[in-house]
N, C-alpha and C. Protein backbone atom coordinates (compact mmCIF):
# COMPACT_ATOMS: atom_id res chain seq x y z
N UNK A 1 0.84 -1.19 0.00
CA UNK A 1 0.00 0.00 0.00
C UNK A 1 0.89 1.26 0.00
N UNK A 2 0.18 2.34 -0.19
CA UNK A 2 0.90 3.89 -0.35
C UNK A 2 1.54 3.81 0.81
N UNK A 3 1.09 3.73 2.04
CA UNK A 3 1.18 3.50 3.84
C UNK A 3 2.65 2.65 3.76
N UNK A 4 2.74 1.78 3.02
CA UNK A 4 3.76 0.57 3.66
C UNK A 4 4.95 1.12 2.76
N UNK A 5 4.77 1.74 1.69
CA UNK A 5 5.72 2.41 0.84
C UNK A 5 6.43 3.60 1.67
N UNK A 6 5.33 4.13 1.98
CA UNK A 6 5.90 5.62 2.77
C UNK A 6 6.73 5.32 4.20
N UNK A 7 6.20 4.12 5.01
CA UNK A 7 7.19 4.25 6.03
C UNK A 7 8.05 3.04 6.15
N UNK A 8 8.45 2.39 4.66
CA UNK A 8 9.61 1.88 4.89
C UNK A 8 9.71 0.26 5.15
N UNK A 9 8.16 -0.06 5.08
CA UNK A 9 7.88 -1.61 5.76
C UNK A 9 8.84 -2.52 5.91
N UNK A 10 9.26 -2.43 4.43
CA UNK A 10 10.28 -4.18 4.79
C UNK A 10 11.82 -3.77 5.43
N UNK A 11 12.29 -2.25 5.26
CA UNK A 11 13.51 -1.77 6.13
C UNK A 11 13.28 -2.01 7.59
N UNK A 12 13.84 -3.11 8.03
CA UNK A 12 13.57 -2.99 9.83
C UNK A 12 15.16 -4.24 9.90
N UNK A 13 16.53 -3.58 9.72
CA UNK A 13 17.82 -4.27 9.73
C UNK A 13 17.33 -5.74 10.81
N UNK A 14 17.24 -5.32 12.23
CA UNK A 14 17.37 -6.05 12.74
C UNK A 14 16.29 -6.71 13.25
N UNK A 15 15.12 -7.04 12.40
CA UNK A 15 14.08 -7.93 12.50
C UNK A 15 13.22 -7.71 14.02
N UNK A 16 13.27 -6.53 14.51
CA UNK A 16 12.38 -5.53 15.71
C UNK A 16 10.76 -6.24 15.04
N UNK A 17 10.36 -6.57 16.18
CA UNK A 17 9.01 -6.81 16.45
C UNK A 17 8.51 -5.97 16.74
N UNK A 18 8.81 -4.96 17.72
CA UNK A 18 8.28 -3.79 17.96
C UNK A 18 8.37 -2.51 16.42
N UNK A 19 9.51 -2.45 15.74
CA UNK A 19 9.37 -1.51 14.83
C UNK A 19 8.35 -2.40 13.92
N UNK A 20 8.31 -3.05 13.36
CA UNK A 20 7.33 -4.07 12.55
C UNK A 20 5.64 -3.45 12.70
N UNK A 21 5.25 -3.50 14.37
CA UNK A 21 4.41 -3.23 14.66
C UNK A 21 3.75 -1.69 14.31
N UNK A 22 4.90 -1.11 14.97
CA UNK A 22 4.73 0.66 14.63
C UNK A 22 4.80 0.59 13.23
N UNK A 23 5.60 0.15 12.64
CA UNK A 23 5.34 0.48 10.91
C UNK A 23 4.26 0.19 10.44
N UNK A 24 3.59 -0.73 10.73
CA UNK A 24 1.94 -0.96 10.09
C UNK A 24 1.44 -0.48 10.87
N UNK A 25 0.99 0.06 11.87
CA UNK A 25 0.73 0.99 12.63
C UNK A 25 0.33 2.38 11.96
N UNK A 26 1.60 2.72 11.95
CA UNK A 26 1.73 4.51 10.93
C UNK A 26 1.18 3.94 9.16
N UNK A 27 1.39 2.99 8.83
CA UNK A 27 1.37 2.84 7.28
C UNK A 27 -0.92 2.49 7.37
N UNK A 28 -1.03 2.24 8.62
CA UNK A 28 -3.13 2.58 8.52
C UNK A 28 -3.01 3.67 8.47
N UNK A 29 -2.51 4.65 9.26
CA UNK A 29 -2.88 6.19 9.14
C UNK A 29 -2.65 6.34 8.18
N UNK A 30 -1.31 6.48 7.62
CA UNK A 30 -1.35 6.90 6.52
C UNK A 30 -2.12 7.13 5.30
N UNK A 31 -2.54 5.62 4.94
CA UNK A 31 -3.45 5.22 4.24
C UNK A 31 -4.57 5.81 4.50
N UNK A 32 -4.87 6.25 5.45
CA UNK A 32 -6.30 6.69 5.65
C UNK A 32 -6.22 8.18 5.21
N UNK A 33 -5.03 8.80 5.69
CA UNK A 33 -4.69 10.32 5.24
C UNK A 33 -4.54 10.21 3.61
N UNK A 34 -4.05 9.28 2.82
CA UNK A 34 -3.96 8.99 1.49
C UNK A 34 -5.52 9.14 0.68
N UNK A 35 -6.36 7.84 1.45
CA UNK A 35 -7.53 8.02 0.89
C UNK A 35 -8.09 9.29 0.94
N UNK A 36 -8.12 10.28 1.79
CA UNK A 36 -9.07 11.41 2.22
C UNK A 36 -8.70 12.31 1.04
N UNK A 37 -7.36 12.37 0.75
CA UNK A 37 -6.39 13.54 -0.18
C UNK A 37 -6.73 13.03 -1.44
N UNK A 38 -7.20 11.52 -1.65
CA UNK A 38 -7.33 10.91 -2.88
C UNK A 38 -8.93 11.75 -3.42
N UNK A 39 -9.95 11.35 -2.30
CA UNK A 39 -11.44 11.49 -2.59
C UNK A 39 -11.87 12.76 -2.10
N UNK A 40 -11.31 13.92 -1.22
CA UNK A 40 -11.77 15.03 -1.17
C UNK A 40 -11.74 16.63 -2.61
N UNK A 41 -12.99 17.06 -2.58
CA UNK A 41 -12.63 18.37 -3.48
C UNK A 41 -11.99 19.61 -2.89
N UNK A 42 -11.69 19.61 -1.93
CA UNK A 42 -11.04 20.38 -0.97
C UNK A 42 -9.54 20.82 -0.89
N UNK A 43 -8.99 21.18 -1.90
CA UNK A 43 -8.21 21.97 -2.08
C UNK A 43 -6.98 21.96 -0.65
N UNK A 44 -7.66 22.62 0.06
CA UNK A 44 -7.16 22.69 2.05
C UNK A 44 -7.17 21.36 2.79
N UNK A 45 -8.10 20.71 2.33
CA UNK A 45 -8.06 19.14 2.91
C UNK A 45 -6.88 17.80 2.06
N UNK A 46 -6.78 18.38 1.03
CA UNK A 46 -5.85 17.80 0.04
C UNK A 46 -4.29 18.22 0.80
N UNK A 47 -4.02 19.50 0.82
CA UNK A 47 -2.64 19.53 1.43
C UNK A 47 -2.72 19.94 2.89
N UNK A 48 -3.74 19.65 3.74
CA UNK A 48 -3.51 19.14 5.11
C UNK A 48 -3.41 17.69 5.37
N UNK A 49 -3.96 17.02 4.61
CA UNK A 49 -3.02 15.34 4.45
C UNK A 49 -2.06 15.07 4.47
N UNK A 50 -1.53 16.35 3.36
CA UNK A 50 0.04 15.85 2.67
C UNK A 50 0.60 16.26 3.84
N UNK A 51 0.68 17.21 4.56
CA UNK A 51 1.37 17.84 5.72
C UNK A 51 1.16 16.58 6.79
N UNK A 52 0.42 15.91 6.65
CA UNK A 52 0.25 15.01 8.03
C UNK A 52 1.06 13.53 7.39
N UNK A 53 0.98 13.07 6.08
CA UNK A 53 1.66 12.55 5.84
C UNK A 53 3.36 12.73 6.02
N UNK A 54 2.95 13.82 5.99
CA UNK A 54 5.10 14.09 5.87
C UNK A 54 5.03 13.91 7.23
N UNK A 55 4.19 14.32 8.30
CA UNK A 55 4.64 14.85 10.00
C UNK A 55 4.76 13.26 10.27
N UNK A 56 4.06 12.09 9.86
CA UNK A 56 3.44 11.13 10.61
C UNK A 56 4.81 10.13 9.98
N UNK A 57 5.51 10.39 8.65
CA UNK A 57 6.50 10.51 8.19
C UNK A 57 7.60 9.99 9.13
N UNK A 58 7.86 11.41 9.73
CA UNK A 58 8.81 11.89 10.44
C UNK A 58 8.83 11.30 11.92
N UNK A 59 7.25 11.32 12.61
CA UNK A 59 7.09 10.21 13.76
C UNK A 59 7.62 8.89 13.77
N UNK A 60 7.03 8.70 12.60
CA UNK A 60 7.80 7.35 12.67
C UNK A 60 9.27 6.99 12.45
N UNK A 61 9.77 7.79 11.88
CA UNK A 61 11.05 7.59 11.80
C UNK A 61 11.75 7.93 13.42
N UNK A 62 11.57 8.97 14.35
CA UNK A 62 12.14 9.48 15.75
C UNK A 62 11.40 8.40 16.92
N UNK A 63 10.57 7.63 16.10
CA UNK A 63 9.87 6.40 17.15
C UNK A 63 10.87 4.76 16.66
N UNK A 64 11.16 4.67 15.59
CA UNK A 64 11.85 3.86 15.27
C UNK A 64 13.44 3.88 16.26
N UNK A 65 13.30 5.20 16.01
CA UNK A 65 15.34 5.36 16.91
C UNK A 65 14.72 5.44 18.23
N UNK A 66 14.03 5.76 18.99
CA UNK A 66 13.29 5.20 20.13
C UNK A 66 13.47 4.44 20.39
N UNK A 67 12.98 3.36 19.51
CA UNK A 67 12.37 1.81 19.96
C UNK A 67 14.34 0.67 19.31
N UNK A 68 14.99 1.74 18.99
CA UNK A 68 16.12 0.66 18.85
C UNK A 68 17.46 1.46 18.97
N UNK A 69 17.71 2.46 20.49
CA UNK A 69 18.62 3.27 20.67
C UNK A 69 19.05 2.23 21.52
N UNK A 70 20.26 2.80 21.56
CA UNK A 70 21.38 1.59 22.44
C UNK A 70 22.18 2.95 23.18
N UNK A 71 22.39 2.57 24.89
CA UNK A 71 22.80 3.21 25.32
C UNK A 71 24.44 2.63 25.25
């Protein structure tokens, strides 16, 4: 899906159960922010998606180094 493209699905080096989880996790939202931007006439609702796509983006990426920082 657009979702599993955008955050990277099958990149997880060291086979994290927990990042696995969060990645399909963020890749429903996504998708759901995808569909809305797909089927709205809304101009403002079209690139308040895209903005949440990029932010939700970016969550996931600072939740990934979260979930696999090594002290």
């Amino acid at each position: 899906s657009f979702g599993q493209k955008a955050v990277g699905i099958t990149f997880n080096p060291g086979w994290s159960d927990e990042v696995n989880k969060l990645k399909q996790i963020m890749a429903v939202v996504i998708d759901d922010m995808n569909d809305l931007r797909n089927t709205t006439k809304s101009q403002e609702v079209k690139r308040l998606c895209s903005v949440a796509i990029t932010e939700l983006q970016g969550s996931q990426m600072w939740c990934v180094k979260a979930l696999t920082w090594k002290d």
